[in-house]
N, C-alpha and C. Protein backbone atom coordinates (compact mmCIF):
# COMPACT_ATOMS: atom_id res chain seq x y z
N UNK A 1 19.01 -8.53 -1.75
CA UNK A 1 17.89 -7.61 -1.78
C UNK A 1 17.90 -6.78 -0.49
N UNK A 2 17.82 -5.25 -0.43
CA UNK A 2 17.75 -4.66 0.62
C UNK A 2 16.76 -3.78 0.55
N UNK A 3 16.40 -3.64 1.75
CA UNK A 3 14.73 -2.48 1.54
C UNK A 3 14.53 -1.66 2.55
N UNK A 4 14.41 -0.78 2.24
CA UNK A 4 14.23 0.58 2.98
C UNK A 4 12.96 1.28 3.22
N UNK A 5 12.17 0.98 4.54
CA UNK A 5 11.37 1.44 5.20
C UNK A 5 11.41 3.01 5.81
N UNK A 6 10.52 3.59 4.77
CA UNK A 6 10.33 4.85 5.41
C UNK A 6 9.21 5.30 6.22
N UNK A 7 9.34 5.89 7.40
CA UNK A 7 8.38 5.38 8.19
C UNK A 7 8.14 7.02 8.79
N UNK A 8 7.50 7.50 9.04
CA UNK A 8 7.05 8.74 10.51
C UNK A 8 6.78 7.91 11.71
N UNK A 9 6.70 6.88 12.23
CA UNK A 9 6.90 6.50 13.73
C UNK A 9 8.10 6.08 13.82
N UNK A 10 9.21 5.94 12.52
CA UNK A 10 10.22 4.94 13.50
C UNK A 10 9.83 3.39 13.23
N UNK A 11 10.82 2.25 13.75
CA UNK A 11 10.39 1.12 13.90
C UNK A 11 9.06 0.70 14.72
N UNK A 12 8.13 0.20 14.41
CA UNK A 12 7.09 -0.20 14.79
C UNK A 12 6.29 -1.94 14.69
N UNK A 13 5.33 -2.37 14.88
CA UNK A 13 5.18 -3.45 14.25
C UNK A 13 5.05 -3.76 12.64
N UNK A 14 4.96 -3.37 11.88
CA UNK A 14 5.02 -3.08 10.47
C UNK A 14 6.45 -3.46 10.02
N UNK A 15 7.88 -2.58 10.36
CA UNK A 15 8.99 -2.47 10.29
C UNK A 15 9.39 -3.99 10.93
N UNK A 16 9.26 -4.74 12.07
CA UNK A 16 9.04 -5.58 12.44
C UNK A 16 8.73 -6.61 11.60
N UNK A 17 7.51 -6.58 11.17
CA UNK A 17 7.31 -7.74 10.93
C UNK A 17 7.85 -8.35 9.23
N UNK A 18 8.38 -7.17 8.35
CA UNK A 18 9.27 -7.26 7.23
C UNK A 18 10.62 -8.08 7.89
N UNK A 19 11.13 -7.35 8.97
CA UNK A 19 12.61 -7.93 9.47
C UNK A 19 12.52 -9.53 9.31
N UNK A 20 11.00 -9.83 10.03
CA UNK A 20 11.16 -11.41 10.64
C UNK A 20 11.27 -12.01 9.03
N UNK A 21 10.16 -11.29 8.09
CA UNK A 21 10.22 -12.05 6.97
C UNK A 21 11.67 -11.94 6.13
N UNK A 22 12.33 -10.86 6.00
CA UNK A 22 13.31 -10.39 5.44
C UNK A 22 14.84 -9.86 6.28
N UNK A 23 15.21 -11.44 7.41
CA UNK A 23 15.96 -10.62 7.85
C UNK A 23 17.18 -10.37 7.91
N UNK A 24 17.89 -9.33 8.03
CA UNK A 24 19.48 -8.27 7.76
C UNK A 24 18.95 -7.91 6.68
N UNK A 25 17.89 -7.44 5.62
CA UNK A 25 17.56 -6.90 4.55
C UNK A 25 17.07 -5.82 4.90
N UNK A 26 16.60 -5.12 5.85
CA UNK A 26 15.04 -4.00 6.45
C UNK A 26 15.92 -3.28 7.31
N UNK A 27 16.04 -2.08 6.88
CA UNK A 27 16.28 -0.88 7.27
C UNK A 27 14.91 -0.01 7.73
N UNK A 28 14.70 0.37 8.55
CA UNK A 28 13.49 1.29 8.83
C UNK A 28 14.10 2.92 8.91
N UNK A 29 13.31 3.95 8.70
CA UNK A 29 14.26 5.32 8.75
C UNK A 29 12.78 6.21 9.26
N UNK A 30 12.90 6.77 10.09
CA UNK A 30 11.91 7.75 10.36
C UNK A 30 12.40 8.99 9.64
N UNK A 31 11.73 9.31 7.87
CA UNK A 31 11.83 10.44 7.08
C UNK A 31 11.30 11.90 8.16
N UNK A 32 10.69 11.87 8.78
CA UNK A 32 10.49 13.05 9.66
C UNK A 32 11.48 13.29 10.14
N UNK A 33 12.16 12.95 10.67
CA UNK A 33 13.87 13.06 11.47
C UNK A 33 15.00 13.41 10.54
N UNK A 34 15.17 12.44 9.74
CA UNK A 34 16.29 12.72 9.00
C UNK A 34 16.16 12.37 7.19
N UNK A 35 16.81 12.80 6.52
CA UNK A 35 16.65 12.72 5.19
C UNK A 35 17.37 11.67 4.90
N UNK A 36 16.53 10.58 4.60
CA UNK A 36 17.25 9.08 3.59
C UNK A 36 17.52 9.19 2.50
N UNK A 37 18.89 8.71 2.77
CA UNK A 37 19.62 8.65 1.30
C UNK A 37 18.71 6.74 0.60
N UNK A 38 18.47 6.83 -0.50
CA UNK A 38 17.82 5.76 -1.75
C UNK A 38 18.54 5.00 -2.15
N UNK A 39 19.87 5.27 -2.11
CA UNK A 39 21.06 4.71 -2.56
C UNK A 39 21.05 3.16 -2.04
N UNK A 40 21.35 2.29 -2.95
CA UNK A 40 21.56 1.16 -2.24
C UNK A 40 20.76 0.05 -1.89
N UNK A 41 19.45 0.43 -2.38
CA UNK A 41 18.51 -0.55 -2.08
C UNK A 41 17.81 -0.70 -3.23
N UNK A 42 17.11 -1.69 -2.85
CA UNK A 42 16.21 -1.99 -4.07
C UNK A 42 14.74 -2.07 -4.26
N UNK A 43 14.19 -1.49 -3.03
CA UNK A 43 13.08 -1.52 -2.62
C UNK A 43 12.85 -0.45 -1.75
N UNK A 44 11.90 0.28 -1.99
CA UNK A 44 11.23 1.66 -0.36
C UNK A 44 9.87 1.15 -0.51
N UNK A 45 9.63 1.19 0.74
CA UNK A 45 8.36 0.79 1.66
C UNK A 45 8.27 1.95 2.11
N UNK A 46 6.91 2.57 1.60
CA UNK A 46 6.87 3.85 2.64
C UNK A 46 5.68 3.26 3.71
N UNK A 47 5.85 4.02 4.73
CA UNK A 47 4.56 3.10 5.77
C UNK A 47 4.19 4.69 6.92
N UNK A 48 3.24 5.46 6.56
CA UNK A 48 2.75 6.56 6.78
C UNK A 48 1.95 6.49 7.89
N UNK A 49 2.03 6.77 9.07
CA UNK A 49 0.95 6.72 10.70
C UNK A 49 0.27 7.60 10.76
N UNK A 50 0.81 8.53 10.62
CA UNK A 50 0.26 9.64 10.33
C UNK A 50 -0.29 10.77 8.94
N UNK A 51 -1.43 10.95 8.96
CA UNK A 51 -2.18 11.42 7.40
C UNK A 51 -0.94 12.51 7.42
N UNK A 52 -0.99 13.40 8.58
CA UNK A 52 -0.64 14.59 8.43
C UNK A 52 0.36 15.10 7.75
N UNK A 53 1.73 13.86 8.28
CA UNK A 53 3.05 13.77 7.31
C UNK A 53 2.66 13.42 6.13
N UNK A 54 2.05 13.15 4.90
CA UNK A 54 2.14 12.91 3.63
C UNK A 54 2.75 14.24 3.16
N UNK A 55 2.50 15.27 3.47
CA UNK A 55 3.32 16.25 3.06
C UNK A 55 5.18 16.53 2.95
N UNK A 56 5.16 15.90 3.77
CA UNK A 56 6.79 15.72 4.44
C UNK A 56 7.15 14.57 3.76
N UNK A 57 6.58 13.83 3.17
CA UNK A 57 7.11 12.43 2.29
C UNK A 57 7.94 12.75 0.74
N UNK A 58 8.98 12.86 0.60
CA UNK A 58 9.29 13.13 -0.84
C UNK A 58 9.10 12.31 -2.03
N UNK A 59 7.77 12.16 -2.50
CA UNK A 59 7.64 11.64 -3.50
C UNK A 59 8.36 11.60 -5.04
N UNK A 60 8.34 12.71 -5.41
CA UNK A 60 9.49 13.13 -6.52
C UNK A 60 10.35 12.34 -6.15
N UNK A 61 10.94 12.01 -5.20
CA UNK A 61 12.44 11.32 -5.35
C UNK A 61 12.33 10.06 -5.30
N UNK A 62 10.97 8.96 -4.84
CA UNK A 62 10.60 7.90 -4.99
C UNK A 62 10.53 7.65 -6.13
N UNK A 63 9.91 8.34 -7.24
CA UNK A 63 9.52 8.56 -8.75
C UNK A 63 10.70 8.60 -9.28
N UNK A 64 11.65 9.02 -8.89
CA UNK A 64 13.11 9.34 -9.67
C UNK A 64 13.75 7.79 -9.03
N UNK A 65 13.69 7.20 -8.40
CA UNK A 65 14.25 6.01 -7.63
C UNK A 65 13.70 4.77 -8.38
N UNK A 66 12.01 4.98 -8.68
CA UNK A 66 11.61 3.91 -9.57
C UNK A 66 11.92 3.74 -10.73
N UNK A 67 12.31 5.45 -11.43
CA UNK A 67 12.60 5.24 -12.72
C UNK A 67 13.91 4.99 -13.37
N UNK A 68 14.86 5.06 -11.71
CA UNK A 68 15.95 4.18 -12.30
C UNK A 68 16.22 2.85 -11.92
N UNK A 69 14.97 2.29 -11.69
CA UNK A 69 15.00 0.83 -11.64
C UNK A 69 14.52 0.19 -10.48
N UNK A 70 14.52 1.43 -9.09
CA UNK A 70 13.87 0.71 -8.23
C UNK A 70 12.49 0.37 -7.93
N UNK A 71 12.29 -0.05 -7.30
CA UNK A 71 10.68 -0.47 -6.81
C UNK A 71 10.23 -0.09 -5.12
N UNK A 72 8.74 0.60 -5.62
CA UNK A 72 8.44 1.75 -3.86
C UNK A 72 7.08 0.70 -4.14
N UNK A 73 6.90 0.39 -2.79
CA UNK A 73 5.83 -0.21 -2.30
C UNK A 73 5.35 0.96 -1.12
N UNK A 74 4.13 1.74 -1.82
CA UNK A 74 3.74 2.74 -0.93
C UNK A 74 1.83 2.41 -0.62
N UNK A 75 1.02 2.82 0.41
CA UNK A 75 -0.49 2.62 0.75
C UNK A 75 -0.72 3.98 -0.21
N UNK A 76 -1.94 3.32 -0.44
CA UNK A 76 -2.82 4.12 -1.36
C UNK A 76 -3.35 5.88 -1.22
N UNK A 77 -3.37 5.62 0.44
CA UNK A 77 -3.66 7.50 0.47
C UNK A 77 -2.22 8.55 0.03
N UNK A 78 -1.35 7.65 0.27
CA UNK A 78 0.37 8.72 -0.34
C UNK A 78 0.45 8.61 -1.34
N UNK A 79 0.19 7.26 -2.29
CA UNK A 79 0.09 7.41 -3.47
C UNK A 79 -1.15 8.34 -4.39
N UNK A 80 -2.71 8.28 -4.10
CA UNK A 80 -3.50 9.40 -4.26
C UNK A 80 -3.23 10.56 -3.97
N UNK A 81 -2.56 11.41 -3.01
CA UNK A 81 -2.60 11.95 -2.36
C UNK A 81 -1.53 13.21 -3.53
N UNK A 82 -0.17 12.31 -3.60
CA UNK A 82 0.72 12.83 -4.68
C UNK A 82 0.72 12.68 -5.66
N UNK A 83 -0.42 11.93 -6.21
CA UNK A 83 -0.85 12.01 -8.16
C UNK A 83 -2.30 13.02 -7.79
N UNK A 84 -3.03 13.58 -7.18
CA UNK A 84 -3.95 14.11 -6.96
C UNK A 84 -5.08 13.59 -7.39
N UNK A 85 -5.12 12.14 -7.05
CA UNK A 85 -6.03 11.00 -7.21
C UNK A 85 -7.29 11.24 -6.40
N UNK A 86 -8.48 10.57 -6.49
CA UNK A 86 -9.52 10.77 -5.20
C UNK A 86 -9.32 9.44 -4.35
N UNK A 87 -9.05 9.71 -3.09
CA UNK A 87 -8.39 8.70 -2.24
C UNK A 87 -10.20 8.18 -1.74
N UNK A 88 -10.38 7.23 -0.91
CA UNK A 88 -11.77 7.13 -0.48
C UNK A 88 -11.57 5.44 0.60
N UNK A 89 -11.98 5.87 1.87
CA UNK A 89 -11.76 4.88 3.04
C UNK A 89 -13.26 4.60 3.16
N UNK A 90 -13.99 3.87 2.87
CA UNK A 90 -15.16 2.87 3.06
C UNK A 90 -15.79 2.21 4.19
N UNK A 91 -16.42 2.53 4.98
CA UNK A 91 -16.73 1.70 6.22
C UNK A 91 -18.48 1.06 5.66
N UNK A 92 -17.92 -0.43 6.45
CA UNK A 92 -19.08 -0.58 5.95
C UNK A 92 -20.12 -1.32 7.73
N UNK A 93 -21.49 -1.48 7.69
CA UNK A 93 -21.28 -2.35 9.02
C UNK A 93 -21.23 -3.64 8.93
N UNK A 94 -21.32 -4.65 9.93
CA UNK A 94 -20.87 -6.16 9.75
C UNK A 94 -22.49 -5.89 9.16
N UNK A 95 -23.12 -7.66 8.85
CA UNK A 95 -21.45 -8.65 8.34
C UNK A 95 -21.17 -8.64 7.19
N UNK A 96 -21.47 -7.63 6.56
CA UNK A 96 -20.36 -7.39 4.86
C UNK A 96 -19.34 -6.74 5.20
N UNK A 97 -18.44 -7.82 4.70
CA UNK A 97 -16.83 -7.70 4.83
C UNK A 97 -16.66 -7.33 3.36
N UNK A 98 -15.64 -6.10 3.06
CA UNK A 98 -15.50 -6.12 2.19
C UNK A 98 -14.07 -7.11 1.42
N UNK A 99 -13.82 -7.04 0.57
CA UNK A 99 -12.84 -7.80 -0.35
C UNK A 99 -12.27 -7.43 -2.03
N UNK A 100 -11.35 -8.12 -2.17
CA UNK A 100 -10.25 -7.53 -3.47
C UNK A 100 -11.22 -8.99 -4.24
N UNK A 101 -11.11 -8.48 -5.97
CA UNK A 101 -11.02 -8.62 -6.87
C UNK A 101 -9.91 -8.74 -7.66
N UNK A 102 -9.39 -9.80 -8.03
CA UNK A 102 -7.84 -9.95 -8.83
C UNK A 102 -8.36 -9.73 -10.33
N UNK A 103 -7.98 -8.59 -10.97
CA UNK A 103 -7.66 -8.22 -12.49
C UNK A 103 -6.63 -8.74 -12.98
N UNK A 104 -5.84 -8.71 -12.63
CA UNK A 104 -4.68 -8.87 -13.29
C UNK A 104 -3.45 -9.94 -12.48
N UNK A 105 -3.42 -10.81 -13.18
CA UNK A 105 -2.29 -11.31 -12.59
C UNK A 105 -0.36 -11.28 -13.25
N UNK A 106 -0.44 -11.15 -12.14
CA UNK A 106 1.79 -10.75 -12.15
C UNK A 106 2.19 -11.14 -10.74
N UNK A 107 3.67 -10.47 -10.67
CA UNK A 107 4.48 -10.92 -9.67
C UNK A 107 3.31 -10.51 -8.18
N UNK A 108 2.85 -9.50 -8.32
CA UNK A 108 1.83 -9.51 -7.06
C UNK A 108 1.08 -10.17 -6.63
N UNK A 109 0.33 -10.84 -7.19
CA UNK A 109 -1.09 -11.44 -7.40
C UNK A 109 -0.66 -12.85 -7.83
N UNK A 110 0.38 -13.11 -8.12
CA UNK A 110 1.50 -14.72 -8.18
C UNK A 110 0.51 -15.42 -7.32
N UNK A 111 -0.14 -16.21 -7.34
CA UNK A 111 -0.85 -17.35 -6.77
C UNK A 111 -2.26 -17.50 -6.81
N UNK A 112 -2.88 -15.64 -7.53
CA UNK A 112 -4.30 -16.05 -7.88
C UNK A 112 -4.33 -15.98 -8.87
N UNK A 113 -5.99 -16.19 -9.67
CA UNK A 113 -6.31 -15.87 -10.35
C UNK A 113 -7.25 -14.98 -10.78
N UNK A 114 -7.45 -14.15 -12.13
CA UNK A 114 -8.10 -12.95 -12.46
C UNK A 114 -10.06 -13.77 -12.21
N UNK A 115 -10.01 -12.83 -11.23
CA UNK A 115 -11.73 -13.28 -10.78
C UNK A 115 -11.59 -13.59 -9.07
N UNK A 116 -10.46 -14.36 -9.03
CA UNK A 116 -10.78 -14.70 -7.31
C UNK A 116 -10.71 -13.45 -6.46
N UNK A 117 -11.45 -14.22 -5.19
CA UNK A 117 -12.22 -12.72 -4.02
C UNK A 117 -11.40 -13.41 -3.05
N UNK A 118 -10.92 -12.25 -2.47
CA UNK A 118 -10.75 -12.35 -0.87
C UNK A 118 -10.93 -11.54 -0.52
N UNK A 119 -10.69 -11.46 0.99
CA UNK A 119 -11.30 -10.21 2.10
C UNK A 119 -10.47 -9.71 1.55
N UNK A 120 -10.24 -8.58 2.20
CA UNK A 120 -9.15 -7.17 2.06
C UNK A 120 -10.18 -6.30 3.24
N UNK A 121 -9.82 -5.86 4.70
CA UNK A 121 -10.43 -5.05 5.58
C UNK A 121 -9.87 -5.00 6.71
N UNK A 122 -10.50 -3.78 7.76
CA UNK A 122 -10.03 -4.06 9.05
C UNK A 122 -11.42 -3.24 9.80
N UNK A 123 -11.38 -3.94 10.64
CA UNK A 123 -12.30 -3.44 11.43
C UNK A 123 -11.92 -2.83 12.85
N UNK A 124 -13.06 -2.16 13.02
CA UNK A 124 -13.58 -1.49 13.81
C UNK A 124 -13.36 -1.87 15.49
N UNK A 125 -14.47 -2.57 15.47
CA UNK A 125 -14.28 -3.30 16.96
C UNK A 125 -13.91 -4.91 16.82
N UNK A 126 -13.17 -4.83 18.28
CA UNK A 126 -12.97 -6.76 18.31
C UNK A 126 -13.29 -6.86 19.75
N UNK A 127 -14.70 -6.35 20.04
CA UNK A 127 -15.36 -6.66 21.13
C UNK A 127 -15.99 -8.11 21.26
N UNK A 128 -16.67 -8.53 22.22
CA UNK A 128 -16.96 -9.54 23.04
C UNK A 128 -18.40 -10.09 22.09
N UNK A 129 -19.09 -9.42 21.31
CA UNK A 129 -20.25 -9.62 20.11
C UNK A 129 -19.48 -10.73 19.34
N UNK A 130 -20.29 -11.42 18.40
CA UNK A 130 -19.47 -12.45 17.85
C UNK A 130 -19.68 -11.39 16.15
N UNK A 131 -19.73 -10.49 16.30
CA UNK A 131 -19.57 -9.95 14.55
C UNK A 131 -19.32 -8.49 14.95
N UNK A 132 -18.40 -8.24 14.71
CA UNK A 132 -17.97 -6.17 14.75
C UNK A 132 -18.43 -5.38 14.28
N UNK A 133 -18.33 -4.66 15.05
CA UNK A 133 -19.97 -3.90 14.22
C UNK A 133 -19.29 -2.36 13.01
N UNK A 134 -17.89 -2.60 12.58
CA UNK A 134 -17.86 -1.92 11.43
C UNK A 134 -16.24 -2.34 10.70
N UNK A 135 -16.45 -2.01 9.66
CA UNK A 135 -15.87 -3.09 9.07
C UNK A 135 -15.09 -1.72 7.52
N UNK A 136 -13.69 -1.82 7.40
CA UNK A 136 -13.24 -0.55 6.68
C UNK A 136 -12.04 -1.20 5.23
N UNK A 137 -12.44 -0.42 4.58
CA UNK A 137 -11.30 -0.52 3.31
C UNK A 137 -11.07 0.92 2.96
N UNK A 138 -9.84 0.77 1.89
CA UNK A 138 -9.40 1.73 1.16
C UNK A 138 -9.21 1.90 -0.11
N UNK A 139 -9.74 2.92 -0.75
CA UNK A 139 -9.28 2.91 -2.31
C UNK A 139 -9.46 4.14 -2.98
N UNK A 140 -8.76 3.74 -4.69
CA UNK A 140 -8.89 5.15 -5.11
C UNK A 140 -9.95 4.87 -6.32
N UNK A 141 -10.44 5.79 -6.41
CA UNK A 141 -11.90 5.58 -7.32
C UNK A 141 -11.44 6.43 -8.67
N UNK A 142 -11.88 5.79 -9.88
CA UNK A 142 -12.31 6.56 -10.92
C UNK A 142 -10.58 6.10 -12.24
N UNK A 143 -9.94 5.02 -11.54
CA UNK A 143 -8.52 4.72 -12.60
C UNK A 143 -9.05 3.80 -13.70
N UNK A 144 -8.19 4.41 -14.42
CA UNK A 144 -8.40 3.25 -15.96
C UNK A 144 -7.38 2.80 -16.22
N UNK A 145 -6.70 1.58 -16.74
CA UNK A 145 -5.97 0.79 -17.16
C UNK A 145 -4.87 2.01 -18.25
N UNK A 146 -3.91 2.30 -18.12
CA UNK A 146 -3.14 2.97 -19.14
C UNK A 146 -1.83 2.38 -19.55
N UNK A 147 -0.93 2.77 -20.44
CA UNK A 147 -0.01 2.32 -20.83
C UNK A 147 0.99 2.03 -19.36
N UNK A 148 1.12 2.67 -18.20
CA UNK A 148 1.67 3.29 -17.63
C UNK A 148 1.05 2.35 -16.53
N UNK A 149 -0.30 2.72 -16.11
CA UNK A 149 -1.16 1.86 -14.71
C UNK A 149 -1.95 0.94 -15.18
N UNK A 150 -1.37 0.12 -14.34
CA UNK A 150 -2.58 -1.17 -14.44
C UNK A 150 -3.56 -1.58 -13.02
N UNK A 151 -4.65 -1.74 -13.09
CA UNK A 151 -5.38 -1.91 -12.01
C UNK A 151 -5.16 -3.64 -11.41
N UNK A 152 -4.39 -3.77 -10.56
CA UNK A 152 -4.01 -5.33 -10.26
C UNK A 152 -5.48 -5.96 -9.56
N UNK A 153 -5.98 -5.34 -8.20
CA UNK A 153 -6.75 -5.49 -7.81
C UNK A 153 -8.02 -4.93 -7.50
N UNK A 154 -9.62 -4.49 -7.86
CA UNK A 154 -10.49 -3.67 -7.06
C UNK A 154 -11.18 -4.27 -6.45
N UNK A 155 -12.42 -3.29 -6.01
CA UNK A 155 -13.07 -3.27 -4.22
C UNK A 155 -14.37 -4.19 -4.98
N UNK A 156 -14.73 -5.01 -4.08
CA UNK A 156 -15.99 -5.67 -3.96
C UNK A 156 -17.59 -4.83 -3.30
N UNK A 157 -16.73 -3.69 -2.89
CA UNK A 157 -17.95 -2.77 -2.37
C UNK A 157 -17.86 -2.13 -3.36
N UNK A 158 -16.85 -0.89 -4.10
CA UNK A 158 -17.00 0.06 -5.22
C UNK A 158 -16.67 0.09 -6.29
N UNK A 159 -16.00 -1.23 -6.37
CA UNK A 159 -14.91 -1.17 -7.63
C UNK A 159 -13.83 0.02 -7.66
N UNK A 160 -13.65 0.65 -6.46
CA UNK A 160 -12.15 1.27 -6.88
C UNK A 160 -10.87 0.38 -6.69
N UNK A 161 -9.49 0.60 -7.07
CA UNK A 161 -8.52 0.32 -7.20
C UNK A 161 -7.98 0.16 -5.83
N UNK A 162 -7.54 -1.06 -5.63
CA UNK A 162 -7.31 -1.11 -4.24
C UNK A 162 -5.66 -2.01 -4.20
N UNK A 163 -5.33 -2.36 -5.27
CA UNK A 163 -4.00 -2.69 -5.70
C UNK A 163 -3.71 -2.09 -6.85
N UNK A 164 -2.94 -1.21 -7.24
CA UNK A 164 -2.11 -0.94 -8.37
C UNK A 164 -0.89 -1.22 -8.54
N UNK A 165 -0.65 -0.86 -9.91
CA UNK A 165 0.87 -0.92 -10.38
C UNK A 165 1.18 0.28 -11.63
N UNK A 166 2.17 0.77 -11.21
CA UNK A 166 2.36 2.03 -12.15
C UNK A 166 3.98 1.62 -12.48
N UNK A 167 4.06 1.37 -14.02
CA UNK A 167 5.15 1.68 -14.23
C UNK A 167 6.00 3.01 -14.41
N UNK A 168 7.56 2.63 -13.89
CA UNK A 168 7.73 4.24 -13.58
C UNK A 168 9.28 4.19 -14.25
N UNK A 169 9.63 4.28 -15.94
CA UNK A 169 11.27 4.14 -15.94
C UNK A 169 11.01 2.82 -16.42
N UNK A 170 12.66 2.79 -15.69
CA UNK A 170 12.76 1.01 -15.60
C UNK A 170 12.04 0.16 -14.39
N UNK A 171 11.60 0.97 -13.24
CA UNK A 171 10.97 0.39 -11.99
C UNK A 171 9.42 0.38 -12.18
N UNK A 172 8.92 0.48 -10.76
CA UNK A 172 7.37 0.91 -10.59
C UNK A 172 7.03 1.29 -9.24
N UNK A 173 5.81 1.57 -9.21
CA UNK A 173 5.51 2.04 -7.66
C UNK A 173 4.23 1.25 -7.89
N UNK A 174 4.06 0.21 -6.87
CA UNK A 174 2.88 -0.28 -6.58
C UNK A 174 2.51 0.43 -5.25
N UNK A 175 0.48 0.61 -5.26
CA UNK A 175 -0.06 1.13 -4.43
C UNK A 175 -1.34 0.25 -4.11
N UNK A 176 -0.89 0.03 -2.55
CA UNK A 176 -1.80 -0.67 -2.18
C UNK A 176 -2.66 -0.62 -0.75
N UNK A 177 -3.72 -1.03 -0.57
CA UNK A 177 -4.27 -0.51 0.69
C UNK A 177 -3.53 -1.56 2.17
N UNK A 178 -2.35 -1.07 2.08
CA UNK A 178 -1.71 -1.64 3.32
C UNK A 178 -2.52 -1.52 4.73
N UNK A 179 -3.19 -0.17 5.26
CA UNK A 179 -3.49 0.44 6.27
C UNK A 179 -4.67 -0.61 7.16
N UNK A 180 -5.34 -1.06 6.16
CA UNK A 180 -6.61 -1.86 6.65
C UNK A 180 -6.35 -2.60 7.12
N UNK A 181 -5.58 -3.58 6.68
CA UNK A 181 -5.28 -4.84 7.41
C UNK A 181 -4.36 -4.83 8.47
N UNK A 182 -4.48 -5.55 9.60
CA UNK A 182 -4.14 -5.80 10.46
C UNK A 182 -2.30 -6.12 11.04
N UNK A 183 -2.51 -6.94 9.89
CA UNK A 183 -0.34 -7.23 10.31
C UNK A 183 -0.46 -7.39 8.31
N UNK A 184 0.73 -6.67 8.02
CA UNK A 184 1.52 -7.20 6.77
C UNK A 184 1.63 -8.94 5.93
């Protein structure tokens, strides 16, 4: 299995911390710099630092990569962003933490079950208070279950989609709110 991290910073902690789990498998490529060739792997991780580059991300060719079999693990604002989805980042203050809802269980969701809650967030401050005083998720609001998307996980604050899966071809592109949480 080899996987290809496309990144606008470059190696970072993110890129990192795939290696430790996956390692001689993790390629990282800063797409701002140079144009990655798809070839060869079996997996793209896109991992976006910047909002601004979503433009500079070639989606079309992720879509053409899934539909011949590979699989893109991309965060939810690149994936909204290039289906012209409504993307939506949630802050809430302590102490409601927000959290995922499991719909659906598959290879993602492999260990829960449809109904269990967990957190899903990141916050704000990790000051010297014993509760932070804001507290953030991500999601896309307004998806329905289609031949095509399935809603794996939603939000405990809005019910938007905060794990998907889109089949794409023979592959898929799952979209998920990577950004919130803290380490991978």
């Amino acid at each position: 299995m080899k996987i290809l991290v496309l990144s606008d910073v470059g190696e970072d902690i993110f890129g990192r911390n795939l290696a430790v789990l996956y390692p001689g498998r993790v390629t990282v490529v800063d797409f701002t710099r140079e144009v990655p060739s798809l070839e060869g792997y079996d997996f793209v991780v896109t991992h976006l630092v910047k909002g601004s580059n979503v433009h500079r991300l070639d989606f079309p060719s992720l879509r053409e990569f899934a539909r011949r079999g590979g699989q893109v693990i991309c965060s939810l604002f690149e994936y909204a962003h290039h289906r012209g989805l409504e993307f939506r980042k949630t802050y809430l203050p302590g102490p409601q933490r927000p959290g995922i809802r499991i719909e659906v269980v598959n290879d993602v969701t492999r260990g829960f079950s449809v109904g269990d809650v967990l957190p899903w967030y990141g916050q704000v401050s990790h000051g010297i208070e014993n509760s932070p005083n804001q507290f953030w998720q991500r999601q896309i609001i307004g998806l329905t279950d289609s031949d095509e998307l399935t809603v794996l996980a939603t939000s405990t604050v809005n019910g938007g989609a905060v794990i998907l899966e889109e089949r794409v071809g023979e592959g898929r592109i799952v979209a998920m709110d990577i950004r919130s949480l803290s380490e991978p």
